[in-house]
PDB file of N, CA and C in Angstrom:
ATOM      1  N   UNK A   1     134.057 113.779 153.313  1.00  0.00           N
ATOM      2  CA  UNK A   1     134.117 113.249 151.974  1.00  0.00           C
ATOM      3  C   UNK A   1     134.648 111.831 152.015  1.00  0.00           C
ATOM      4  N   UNK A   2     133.712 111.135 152.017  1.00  0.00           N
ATOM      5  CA  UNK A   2     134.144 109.658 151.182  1.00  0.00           C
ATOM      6  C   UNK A   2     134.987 109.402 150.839  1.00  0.00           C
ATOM      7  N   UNK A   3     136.121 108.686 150.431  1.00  0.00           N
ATOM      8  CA  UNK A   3     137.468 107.933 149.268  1.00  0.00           C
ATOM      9  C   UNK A   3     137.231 108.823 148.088  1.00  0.00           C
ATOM     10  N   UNK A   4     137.282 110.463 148.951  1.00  0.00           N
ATOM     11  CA  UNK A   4     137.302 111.102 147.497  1.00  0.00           C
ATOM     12  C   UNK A   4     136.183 111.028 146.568  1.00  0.00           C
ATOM     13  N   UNK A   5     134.911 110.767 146.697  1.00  0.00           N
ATOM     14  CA  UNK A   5     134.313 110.510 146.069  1.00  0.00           C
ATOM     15  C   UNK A   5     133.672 112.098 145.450  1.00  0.00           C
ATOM     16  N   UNK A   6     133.328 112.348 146.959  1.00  0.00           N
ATOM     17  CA  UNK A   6     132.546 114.431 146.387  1.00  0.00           C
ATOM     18  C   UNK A   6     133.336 115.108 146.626  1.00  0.00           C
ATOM     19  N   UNK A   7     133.106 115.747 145.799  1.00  0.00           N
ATOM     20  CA  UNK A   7     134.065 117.584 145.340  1.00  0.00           C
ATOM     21  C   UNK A   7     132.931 118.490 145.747  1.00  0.00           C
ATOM     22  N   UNK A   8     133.609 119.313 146.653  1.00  0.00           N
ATOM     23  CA  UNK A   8     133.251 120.564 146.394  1.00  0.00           C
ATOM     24  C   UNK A   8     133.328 121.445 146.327  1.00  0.00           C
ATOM     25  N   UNK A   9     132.630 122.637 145.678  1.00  0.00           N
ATOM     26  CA  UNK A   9     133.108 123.887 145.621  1.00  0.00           C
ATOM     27  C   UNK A   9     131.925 125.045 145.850  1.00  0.00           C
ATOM     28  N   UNK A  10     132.762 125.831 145.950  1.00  0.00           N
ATOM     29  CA  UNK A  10     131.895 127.375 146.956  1.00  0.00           C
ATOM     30  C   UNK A  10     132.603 128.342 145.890  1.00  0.00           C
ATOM     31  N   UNK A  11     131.368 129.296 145.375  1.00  0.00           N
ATOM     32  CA  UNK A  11     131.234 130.743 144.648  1.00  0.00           C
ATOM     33  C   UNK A  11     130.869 132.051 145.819  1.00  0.00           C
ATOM     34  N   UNK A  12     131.323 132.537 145.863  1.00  0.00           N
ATOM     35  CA  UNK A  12     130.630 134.038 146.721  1.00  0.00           C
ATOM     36  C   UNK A  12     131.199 134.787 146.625  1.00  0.00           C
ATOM     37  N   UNK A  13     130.411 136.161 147.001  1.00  0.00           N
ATOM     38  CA  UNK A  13     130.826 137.355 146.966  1.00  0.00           C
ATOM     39  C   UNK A  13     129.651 137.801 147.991  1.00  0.00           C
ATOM     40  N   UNK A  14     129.888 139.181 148.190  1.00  0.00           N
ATOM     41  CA  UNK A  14     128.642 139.695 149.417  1.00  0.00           C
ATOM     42  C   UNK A  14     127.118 139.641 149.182  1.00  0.00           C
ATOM     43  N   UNK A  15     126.871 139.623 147.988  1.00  0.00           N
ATOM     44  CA  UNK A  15     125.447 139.013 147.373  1.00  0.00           C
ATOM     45  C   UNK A  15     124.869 137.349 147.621  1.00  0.00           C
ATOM     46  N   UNK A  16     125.681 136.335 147.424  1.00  0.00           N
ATOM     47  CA  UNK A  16     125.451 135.334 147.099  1.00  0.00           C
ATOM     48  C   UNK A  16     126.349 134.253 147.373  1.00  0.00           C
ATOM     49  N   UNK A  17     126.278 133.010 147.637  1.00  0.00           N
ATOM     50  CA  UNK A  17     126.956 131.962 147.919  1.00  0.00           C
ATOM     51  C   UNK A  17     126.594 130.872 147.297  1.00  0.00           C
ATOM     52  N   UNK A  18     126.901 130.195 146.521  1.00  0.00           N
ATOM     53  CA  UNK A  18     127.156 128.331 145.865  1.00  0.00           C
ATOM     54  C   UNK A  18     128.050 128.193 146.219  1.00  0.00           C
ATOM     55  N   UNK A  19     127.043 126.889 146.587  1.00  0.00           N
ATOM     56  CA  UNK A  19     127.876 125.217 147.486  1.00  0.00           C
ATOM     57  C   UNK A  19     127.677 124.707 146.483  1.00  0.00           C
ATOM     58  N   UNK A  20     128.548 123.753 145.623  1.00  0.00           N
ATOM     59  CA  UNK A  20     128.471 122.631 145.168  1.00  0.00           C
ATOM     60  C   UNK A  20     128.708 121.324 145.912  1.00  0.00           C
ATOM     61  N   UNK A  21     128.029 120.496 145.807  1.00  0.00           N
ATOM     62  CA  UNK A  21     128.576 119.191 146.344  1.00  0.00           C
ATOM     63  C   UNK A  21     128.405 117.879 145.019  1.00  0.00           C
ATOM     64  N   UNK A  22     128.967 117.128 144.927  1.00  0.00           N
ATOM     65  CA  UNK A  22     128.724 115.602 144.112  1.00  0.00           C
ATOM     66  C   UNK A  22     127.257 115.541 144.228  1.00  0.00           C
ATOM     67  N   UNK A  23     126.307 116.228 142.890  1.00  0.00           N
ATOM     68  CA  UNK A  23     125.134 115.267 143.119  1.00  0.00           C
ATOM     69  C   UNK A  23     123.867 116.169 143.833  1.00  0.00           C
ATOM     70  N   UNK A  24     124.488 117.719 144.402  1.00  0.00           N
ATOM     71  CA  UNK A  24     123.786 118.403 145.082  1.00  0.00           C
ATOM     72  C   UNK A  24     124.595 119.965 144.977  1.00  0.00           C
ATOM     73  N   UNK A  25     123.399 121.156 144.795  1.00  0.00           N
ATOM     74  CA  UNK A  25     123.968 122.444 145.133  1.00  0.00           C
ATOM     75  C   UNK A  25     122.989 123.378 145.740  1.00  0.00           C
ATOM     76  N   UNK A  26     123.469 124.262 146.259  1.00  0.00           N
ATOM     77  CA  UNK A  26     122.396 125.235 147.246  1.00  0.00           C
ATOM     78  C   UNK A  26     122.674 126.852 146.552  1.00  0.00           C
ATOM     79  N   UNK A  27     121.932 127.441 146.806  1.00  0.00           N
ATOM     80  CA  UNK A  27     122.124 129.235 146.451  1.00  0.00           C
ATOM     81  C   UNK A  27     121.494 129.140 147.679  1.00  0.00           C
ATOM     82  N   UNK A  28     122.368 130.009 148.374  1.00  0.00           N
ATOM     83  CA  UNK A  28     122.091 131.140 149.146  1.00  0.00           C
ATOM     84  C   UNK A  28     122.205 133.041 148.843  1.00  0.00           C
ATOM     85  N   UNK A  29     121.415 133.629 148.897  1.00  0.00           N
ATOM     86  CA  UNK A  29     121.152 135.005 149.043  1.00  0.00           C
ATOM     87  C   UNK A  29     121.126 135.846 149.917  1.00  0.00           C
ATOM     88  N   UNK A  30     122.589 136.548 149.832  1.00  0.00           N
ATOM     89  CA  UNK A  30     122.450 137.481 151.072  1.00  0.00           C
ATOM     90  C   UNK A  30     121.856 138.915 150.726  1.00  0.00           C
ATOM     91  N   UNK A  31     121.458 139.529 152.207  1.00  0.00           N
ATOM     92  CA  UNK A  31     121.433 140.719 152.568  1.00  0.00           C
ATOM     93  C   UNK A  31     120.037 141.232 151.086  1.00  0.00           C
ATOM     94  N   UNK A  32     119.279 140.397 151.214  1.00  0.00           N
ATOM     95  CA  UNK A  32     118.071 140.224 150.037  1.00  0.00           C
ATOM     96  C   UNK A  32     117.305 141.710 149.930  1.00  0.00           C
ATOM     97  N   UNK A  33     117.086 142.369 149.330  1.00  0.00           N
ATOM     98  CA  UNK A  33     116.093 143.636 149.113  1.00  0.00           C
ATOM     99  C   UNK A  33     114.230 143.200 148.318  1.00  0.00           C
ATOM    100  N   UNK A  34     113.162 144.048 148.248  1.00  0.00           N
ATOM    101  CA  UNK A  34     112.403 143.804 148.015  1.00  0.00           C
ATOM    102  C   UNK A  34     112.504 142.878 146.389  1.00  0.00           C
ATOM    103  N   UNK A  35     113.396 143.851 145.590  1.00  0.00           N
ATOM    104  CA  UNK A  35     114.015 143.472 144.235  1.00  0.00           C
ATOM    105  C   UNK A  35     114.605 141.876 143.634  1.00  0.00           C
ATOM    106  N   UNK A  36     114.591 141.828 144.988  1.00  0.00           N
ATOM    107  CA  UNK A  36     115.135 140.421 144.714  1.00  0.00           C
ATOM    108  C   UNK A  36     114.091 139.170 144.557  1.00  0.00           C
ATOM    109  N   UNK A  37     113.058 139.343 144.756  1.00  0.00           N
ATOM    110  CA  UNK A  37     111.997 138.142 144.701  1.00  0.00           C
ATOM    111  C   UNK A  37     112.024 137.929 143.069  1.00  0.00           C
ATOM    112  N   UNK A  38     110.928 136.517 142.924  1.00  0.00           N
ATOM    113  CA  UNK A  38     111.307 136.575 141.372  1.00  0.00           C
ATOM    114  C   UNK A  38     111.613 135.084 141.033  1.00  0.00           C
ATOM    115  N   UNK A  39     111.785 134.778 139.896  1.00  0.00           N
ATOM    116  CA  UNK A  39     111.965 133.404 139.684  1.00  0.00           C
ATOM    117  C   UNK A  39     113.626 132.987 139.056  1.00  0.00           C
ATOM    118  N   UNK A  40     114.261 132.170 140.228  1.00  0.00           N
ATOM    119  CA  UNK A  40     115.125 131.496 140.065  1.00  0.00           C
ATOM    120  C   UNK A  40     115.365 130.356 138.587  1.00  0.00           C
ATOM    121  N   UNK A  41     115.993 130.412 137.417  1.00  0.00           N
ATOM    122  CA  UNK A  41     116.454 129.268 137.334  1.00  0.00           C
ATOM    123  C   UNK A  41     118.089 128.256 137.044  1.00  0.00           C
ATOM    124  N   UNK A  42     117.996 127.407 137.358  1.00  0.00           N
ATOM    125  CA  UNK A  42     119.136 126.433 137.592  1.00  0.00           C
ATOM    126  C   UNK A  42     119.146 125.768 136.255  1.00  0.00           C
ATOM    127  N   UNK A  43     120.324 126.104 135.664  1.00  0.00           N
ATOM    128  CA  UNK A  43     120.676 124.804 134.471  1.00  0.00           C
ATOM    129  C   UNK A  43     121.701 124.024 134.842  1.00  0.00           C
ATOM    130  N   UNK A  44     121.806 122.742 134.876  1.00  0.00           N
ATOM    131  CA  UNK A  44     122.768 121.994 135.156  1.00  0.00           C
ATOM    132  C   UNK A  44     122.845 121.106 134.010  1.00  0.00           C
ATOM    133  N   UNK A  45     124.285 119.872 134.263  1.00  0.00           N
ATOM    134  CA  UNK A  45     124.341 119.179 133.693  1.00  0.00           C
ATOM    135  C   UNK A  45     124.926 118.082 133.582  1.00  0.00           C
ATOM    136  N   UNK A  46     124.382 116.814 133.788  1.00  0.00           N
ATOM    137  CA  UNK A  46     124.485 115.207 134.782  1.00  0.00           C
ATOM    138  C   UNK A  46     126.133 115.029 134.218  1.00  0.00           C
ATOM    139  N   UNK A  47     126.663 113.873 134.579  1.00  0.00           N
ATOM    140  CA  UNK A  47     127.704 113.444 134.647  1.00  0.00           C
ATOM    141  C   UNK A  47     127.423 112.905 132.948  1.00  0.00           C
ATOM    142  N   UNK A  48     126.198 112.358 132.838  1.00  0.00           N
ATOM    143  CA  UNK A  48     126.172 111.909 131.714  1.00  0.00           C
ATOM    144  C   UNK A  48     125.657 112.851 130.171  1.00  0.00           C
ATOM    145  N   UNK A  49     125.908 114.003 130.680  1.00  0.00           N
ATOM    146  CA  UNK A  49     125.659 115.069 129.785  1.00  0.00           C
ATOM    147  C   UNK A  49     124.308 115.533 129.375  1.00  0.00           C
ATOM    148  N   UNK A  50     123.445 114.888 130.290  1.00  0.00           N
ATOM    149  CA  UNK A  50     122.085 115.237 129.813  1.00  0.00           C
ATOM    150  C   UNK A  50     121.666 116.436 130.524  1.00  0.00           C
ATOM    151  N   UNK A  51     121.753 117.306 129.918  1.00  0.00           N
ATOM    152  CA  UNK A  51     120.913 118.860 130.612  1.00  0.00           C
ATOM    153  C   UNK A  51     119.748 118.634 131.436  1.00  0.00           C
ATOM    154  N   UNK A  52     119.505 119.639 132.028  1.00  0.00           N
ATOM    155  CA  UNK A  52     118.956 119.905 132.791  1.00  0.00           C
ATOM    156  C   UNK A  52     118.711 120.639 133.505  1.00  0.00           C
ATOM    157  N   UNK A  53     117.059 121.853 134.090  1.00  0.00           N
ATOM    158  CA  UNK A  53     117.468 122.841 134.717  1.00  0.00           C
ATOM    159  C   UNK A  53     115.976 122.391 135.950  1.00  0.00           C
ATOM    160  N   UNK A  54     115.920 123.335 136.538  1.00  0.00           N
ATOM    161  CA  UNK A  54     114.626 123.876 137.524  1.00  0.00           C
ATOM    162  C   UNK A  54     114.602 125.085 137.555  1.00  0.00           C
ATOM    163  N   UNK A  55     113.782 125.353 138.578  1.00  0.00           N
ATOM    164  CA  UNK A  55     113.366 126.884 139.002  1.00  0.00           C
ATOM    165  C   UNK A  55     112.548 126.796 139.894  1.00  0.00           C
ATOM    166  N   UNK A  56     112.993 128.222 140.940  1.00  0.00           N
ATOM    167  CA  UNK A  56     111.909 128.036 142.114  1.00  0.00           C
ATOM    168  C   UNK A  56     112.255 129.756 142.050  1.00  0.00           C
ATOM    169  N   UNK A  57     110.644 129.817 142.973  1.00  0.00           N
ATOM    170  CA  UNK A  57     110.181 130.991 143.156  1.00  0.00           C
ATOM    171  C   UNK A  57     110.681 131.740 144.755  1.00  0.00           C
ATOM    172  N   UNK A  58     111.058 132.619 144.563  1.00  0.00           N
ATOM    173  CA  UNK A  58     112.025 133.051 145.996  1.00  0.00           C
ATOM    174  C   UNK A  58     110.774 134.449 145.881  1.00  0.00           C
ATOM    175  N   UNK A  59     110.130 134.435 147.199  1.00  0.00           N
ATOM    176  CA  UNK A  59     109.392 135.557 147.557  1.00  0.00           C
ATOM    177  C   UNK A  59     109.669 136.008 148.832  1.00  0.00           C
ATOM    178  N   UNK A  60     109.781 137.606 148.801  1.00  0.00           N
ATOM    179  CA  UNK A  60     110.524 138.531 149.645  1.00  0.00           C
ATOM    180  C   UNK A  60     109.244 139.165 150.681  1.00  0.00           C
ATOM    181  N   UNK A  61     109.687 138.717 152.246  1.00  0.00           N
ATOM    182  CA  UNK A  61     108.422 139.440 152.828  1.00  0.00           C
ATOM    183  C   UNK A  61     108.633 140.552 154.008  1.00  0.00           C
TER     184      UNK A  61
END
């Protein structure tokens, strides 16, 4: 980390893990079952308050 610049932070439990970083975040999915495919989505929201989400498609093989 930079002069302090990025923060980050980590969510988990035995299902799942978020990384946050300044500017960037990841999901990871553990220990995945067929059930789990399906469409992801992400709402976030900029420094400057403007919303925002995505979505991606996680398929189980």
């Amino acid at each position: 980390m930079k002069g302090g610049q990025n923060k980050s932070r980590i969510v988990s439990n035995g299902r799942y893990e978020i990384t946050s970083v300044t500017g960037s975040s990841q999901l990871t999915i553990k220990n995945m079952i067929d059930s789990d495919h399906g469409y992801y989505v992400c709402n976030a929201t900029a420094n400057v308050n403007q919303p925002s989400s995505d979505r991606g498609f996680l398929g189980v093989q």
